[in-house]
PDB file of N, CA and C in Angstrom:
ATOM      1  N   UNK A   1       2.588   7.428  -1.988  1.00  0.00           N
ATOM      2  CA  UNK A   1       2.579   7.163  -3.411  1.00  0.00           C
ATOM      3  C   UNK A   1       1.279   7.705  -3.998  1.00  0.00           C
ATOM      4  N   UNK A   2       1.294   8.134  -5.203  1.00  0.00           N
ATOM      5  CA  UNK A   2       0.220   9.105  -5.736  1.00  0.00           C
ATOM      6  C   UNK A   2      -0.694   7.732  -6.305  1.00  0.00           C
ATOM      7  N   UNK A   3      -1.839   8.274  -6.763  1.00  0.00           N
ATOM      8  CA  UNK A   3      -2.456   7.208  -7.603  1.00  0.00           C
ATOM      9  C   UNK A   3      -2.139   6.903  -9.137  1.00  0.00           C
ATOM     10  N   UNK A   4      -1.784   7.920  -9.948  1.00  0.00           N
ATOM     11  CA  UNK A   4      -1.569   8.556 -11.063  1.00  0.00           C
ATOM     12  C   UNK A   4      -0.188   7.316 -10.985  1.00  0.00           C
ATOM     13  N   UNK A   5       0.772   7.237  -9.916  1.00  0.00           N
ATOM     14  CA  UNK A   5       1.850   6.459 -10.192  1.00  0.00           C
ATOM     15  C   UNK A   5       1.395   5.116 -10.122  1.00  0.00           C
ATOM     16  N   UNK A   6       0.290   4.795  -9.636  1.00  0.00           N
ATOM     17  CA  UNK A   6      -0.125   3.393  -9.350  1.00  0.00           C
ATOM     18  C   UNK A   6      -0.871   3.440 -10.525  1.00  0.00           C
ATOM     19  N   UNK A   7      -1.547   3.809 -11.206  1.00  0.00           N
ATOM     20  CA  UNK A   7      -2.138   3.510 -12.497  1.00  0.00           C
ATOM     21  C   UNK A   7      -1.160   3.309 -13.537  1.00  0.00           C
ATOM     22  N   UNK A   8       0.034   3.294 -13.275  1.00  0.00           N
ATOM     23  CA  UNK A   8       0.904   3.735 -14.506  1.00  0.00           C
ATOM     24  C   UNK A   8       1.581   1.852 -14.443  1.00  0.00           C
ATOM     25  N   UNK A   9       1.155   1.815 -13.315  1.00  0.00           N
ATOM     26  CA  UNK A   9       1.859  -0.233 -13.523  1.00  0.00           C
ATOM     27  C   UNK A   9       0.543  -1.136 -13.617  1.00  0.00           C
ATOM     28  N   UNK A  10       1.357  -2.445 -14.067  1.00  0.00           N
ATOM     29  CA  UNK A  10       0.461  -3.326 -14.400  1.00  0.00           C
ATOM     30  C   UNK A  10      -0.411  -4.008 -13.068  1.00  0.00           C
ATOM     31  N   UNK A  11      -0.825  -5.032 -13.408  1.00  0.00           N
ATOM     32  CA  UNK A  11      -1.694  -5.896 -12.132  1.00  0.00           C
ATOM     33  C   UNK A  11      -0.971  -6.278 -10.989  1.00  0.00           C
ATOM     34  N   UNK A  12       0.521  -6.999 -12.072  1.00  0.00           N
ATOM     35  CA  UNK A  12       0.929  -7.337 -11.072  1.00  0.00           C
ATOM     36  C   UNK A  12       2.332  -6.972 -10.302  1.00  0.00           C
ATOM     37  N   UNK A  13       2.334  -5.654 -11.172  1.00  0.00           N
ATOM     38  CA  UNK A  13       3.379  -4.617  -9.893  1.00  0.00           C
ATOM     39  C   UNK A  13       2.389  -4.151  -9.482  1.00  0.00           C
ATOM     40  N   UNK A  14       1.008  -4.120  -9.595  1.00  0.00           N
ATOM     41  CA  UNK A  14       0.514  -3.553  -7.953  1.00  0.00           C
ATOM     42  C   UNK A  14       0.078  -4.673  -6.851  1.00  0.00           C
ATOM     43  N   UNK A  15       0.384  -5.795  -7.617  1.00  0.00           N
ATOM     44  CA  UNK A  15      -0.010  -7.052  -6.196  1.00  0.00           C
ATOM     45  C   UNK A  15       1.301  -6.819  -5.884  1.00  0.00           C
ATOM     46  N   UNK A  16       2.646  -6.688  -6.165  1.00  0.00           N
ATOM     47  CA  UNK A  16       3.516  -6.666  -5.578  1.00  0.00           C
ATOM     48  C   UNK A  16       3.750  -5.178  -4.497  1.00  0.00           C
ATOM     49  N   UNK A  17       3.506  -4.218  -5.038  1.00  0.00           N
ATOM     50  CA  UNK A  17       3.460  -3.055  -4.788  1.00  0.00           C
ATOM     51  C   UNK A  17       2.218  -3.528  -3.157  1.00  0.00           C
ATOM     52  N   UNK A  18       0.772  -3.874  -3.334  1.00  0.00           N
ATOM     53  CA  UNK A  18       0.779  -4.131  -1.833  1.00  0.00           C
ATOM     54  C   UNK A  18       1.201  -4.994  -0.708  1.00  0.00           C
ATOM     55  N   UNK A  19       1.946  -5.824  -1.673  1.00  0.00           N
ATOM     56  CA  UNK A  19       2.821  -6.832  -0.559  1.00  0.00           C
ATOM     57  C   UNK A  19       3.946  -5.907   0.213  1.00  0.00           C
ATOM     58  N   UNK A  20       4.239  -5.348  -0.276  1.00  0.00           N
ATOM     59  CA  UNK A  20       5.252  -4.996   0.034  1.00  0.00           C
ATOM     60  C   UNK A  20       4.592  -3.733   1.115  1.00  0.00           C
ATOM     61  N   UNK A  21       3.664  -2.961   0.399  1.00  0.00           N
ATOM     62  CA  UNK A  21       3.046  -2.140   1.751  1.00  0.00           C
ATOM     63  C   UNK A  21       2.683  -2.638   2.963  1.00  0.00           C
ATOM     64  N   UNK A  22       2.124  -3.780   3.059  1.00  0.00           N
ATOM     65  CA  UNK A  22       1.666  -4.682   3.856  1.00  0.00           C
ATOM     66  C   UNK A  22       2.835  -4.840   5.006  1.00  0.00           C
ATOM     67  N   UNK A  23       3.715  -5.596   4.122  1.00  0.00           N
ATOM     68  CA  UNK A  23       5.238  -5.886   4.694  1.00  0.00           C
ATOM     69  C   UNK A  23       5.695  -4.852   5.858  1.00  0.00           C
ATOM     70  N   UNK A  24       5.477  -3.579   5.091  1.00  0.00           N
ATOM     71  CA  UNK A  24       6.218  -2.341   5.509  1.00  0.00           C
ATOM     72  C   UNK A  24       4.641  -1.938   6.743  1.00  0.00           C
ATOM     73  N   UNK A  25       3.685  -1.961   6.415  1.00  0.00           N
ATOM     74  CA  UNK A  25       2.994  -1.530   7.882  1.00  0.00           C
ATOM     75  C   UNK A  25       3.039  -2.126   8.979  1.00  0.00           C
ATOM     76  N   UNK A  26       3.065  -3.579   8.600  1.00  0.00           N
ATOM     77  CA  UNK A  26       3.629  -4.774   9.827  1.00  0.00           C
ATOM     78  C   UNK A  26       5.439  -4.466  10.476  1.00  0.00           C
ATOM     79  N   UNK A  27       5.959  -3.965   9.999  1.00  0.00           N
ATOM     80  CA  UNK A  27       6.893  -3.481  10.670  1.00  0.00           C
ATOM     81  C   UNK A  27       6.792  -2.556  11.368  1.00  0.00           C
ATOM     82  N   UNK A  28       6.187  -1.530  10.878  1.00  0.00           N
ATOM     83  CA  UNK A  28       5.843  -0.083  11.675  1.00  0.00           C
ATOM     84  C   UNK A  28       5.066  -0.304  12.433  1.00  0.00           C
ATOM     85  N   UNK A  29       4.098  -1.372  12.795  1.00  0.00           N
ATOM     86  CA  UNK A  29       3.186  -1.448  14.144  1.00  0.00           C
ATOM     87  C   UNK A  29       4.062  -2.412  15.528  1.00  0.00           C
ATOM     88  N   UNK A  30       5.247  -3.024  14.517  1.00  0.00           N
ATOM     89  CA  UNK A  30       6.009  -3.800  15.408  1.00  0.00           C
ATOM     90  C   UNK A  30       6.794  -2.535  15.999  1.00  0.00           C
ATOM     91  N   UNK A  31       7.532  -1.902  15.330  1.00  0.00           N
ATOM     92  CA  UNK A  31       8.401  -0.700  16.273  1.00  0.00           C
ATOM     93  C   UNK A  31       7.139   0.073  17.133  1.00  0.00           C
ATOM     94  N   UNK A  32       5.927   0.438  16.742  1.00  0.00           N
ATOM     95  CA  UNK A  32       5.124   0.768  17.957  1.00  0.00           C
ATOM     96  C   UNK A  32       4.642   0.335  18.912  1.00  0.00           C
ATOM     97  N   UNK A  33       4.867  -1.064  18.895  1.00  0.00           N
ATOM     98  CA  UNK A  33       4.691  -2.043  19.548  1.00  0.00           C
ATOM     99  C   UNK A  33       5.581  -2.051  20.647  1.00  0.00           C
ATOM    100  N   UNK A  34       6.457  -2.020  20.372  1.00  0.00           N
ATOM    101  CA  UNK A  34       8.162  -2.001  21.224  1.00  0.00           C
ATOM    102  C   UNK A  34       8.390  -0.536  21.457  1.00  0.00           C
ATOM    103  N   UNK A  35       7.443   0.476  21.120  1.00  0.00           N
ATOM    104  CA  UNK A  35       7.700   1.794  21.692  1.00  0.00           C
ATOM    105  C   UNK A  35       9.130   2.351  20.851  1.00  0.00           C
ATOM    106  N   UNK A  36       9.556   2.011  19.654  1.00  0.00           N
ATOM    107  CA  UNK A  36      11.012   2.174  18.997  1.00  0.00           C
ATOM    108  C   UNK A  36      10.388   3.282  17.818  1.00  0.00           C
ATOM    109  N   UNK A  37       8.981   3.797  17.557  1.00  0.00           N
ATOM    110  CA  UNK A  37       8.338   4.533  16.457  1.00  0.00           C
ATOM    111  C   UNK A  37       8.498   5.673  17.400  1.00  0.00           C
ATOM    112  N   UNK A  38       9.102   6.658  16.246  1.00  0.00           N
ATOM    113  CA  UNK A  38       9.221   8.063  16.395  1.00  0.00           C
ATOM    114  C   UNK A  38       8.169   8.676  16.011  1.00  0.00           C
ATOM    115  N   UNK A  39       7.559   8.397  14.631  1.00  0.00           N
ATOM    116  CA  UNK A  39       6.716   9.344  13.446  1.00  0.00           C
ATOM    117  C   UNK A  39       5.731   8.278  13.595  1.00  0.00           C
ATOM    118  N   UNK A  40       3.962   8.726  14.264  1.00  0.00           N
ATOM    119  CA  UNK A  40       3.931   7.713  14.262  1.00  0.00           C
ATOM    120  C   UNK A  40       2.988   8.069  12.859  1.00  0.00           C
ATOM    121  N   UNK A  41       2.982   9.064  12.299  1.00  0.00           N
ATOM    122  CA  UNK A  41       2.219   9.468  10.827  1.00  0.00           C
ATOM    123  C   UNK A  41       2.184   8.364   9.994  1.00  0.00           C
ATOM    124  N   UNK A  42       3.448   8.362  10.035  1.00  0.00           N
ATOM    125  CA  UNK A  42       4.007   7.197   9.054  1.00  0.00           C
ATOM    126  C   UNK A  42       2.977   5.539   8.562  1.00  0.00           C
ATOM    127  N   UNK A  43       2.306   5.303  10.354  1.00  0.00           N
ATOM    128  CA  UNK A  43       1.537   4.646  10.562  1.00  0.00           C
ATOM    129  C   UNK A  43       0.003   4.584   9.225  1.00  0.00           C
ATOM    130  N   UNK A  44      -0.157   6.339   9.783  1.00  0.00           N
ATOM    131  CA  UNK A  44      -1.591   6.646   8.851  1.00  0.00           C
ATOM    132  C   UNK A  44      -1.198   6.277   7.118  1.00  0.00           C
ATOM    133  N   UNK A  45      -0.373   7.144   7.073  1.00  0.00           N
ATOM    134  CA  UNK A  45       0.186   6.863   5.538  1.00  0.00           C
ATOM    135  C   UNK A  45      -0.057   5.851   4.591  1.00  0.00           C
ATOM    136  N   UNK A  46       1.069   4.677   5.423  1.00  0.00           N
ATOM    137  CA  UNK A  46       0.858   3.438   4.846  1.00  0.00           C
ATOM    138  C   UNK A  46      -0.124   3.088   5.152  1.00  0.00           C
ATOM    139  N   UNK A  47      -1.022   2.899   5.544  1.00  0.00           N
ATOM    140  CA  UNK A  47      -2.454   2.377   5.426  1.00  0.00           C
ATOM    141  C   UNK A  47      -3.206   3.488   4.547  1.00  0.00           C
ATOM    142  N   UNK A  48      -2.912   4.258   4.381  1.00  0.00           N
ATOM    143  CA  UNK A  48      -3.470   5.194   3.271  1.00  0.00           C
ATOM    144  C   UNK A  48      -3.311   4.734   1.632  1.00  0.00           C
ATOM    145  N   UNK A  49      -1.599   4.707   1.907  1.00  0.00           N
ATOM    146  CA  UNK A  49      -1.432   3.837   0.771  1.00  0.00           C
ATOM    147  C   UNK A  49      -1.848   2.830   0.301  1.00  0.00           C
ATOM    148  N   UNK A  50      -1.704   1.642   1.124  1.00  0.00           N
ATOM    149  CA  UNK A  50      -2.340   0.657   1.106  1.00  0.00           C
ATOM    150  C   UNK A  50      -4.360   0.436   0.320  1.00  0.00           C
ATOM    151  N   UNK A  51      -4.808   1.029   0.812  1.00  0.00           N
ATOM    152  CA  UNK A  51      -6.360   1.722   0.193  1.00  0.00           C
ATOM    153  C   UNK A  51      -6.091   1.626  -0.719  1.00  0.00           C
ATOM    154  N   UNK A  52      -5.106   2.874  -1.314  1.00  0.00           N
ATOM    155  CA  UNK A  52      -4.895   3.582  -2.254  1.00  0.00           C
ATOM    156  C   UNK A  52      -4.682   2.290  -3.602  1.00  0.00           C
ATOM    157  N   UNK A  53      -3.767   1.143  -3.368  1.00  0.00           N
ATOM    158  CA  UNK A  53      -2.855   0.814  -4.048  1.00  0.00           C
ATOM    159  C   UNK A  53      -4.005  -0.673  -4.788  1.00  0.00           C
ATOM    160  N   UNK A  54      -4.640  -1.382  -3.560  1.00  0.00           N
ATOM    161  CA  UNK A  54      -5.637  -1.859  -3.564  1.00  0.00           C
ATOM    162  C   UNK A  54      -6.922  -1.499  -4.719  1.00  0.00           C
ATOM    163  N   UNK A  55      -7.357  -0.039  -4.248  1.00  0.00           N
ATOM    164  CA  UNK A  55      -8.657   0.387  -5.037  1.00  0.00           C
ATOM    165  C   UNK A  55      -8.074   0.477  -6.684  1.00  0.00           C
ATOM    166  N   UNK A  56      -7.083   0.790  -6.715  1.00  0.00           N
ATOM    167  CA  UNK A  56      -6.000   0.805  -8.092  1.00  0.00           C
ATOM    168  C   UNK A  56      -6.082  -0.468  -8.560  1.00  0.00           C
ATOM    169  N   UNK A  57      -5.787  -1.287  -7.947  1.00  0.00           N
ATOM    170  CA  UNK A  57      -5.604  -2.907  -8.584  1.00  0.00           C
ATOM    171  C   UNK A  57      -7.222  -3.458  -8.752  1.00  0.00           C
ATOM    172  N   UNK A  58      -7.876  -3.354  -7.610  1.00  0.00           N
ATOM    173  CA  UNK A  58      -9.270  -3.731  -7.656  1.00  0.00           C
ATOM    174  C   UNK A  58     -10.158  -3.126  -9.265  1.00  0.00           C
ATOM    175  N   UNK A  59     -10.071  -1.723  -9.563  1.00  0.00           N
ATOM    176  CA  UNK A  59      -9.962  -1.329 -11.198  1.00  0.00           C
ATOM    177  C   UNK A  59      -9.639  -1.507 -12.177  1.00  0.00           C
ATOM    178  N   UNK A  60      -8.192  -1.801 -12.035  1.00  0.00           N
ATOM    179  CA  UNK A  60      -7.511  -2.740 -12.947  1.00  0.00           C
ATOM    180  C   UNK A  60      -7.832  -4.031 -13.388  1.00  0.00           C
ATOM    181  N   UNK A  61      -8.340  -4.415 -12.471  1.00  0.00           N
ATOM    182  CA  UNK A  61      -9.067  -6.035 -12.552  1.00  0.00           C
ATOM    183  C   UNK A  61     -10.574  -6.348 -13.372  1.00  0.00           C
ATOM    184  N   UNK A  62     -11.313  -5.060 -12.650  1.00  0.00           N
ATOM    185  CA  UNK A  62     -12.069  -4.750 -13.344  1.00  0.00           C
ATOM    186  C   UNK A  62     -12.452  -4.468 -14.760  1.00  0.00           C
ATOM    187  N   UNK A  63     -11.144  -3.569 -15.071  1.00  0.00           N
ATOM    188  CA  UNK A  63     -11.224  -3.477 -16.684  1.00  0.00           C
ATOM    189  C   UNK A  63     -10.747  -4.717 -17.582  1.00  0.00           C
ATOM    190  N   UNK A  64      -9.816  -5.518 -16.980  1.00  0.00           N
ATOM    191  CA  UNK A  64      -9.382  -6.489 -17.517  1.00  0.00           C
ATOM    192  C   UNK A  64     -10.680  -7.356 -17.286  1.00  0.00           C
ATOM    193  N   UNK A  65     -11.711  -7.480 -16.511  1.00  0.00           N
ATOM    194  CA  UNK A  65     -12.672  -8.651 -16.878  1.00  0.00           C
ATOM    195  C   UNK A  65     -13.670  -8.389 -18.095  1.00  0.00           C
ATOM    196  N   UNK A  66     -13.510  -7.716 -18.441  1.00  0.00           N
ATOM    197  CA  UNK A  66     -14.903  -6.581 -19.504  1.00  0.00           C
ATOM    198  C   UNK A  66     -14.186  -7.624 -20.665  1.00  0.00           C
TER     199      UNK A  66
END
Protein backbone atom coordinates (compact mmCIF):
# COMPACT_ATOMS: atom_id res chain seq x y z
CA UNK A 1 0.00 0.00 0.00
CA UNK A 2 1.41 3.41 -1.06
CA UNK A 3 1.52 6.20 1.49
CA UNK A 4 -0.27 8.79 -0.67
CA UNK A 5 -3.27 6.02 -0.19
CA UNK A 6 -2.82 6.03 3.53
CA UNK A 7 -2.92 9.76 3.79
CA UNK A 8 -6.05 9.87 1.91
CA UNK A 9 -8.07 8.12 5.15
CA UNK A 10 -8.93 9.27 8.35
CA UNK A 11 -7.39 8.22 11.94
CA UNK A 12 -9.41 5.79 12.23
CA UNK A 13 -9.33 3.79 8.95
CA UNK A 14 -5.77 3.78 9.60
CA UNK A 15 -6.10 2.21 13.21
CA UNK A 16 -8.16 -0.13 11.41
CA UNK A 17 -6.05 -0.39 8.38
CA UNK A 18 -3.09 -1.57 11.01
CA UNK A 19 -5.16 -4.01 12.70
CA UNK A 20 -5.77 -5.60 10.11
CA UNK A 21 -1.98 -5.58 8.85
CA UNK A 22 -1.07 -6.89 12.05
CA UNK A 23 -3.78 -9.61 11.67
CA UNK A 24 -2.44 -10.44 8.25
CA UNK A 25 1.48 -10.65 9.36
CA UNK A 26 0.52 -12.97 12.26
CA UNK A 27 -0.81 -15.27 9.82
CA UNK A 28 2.03 -15.20 7.46
CA UNK A 29 4.59 -16.02 10.25
CA UNK A 30 2.11 -18.82 11.28
CA UNK A 31 2.25 -20.49 7.64
CA UNK A 32 6.16 -20.02 8.07
CA UNK A 33 6.00 -21.43 11.01
CA UNK A 34 4.36 -24.67 9.72
CA UNK A 35 6.68 -24.42 6.65
CA UNK A 36 3.08 -23.86 4.40
CA UNK A 37 4.80 -20.06 3.08
CA UNK A 38 5.75 -20.10 -0.43
CA UNK A 39 6.65 -16.15 -0.94
CA UNK A 40 8.33 -15.54 1.87
CA UNK A 41 8.62 -11.56 0.50
CA UNK A 42 5.37 -11.25 1.42
CA UNK A 43 6.76 -11.48 5.01
CA UNK A 44 9.07 -8.18 4.35
CA UNK A 45 6.18 -6.30 2.82
CA UNK A 46 3.76 -6.44 5.42
CA UNK A 47 5.97 -5.29 7.92
CA UNK A 48 6.90 -2.64 5.53
CA UNK A 49 3.52 -1.75 5.40
CA UNK A 50 2.88 -1.89 8.66
CA UNK A 51 5.82 1.11 9.35
CA UNK A 52 4.36 2.60 6.65
CA UNK A 53 0.69 2.74 7.89
CA UNK A 54 1.72 3.52 11.56
CA UNK A 55 4.19 6.59 10.67
CA UNK A 56 0.89 7.80 8.62
CA UNK A 57 -1.36 7.62 11.63
CA UNK A 58 1.39 8.69 14.13
CA UNK A 59 1.18 12.29 11.73
CA UNK A 60 -2.14 12.32 11.60
CA UNK A 61 -2.33 12.46 15.26
CA UNK A 62 0.03 14.85 15.32
CA UNK A 63 -1.70 17.35 13.27
CA UNK A 64 -4.85 16.76 14.97
CA UNK A 65 -3.14 17.73 18.43
CA UNK A 66 -1.91 21.34 17.16
Amino acid sequence: MKASELRAKDIAGLQKEVGDLLKAHFGLRMQKATQQLTNHTTLGNTRRDIARAKTVLAQKKKEAAK
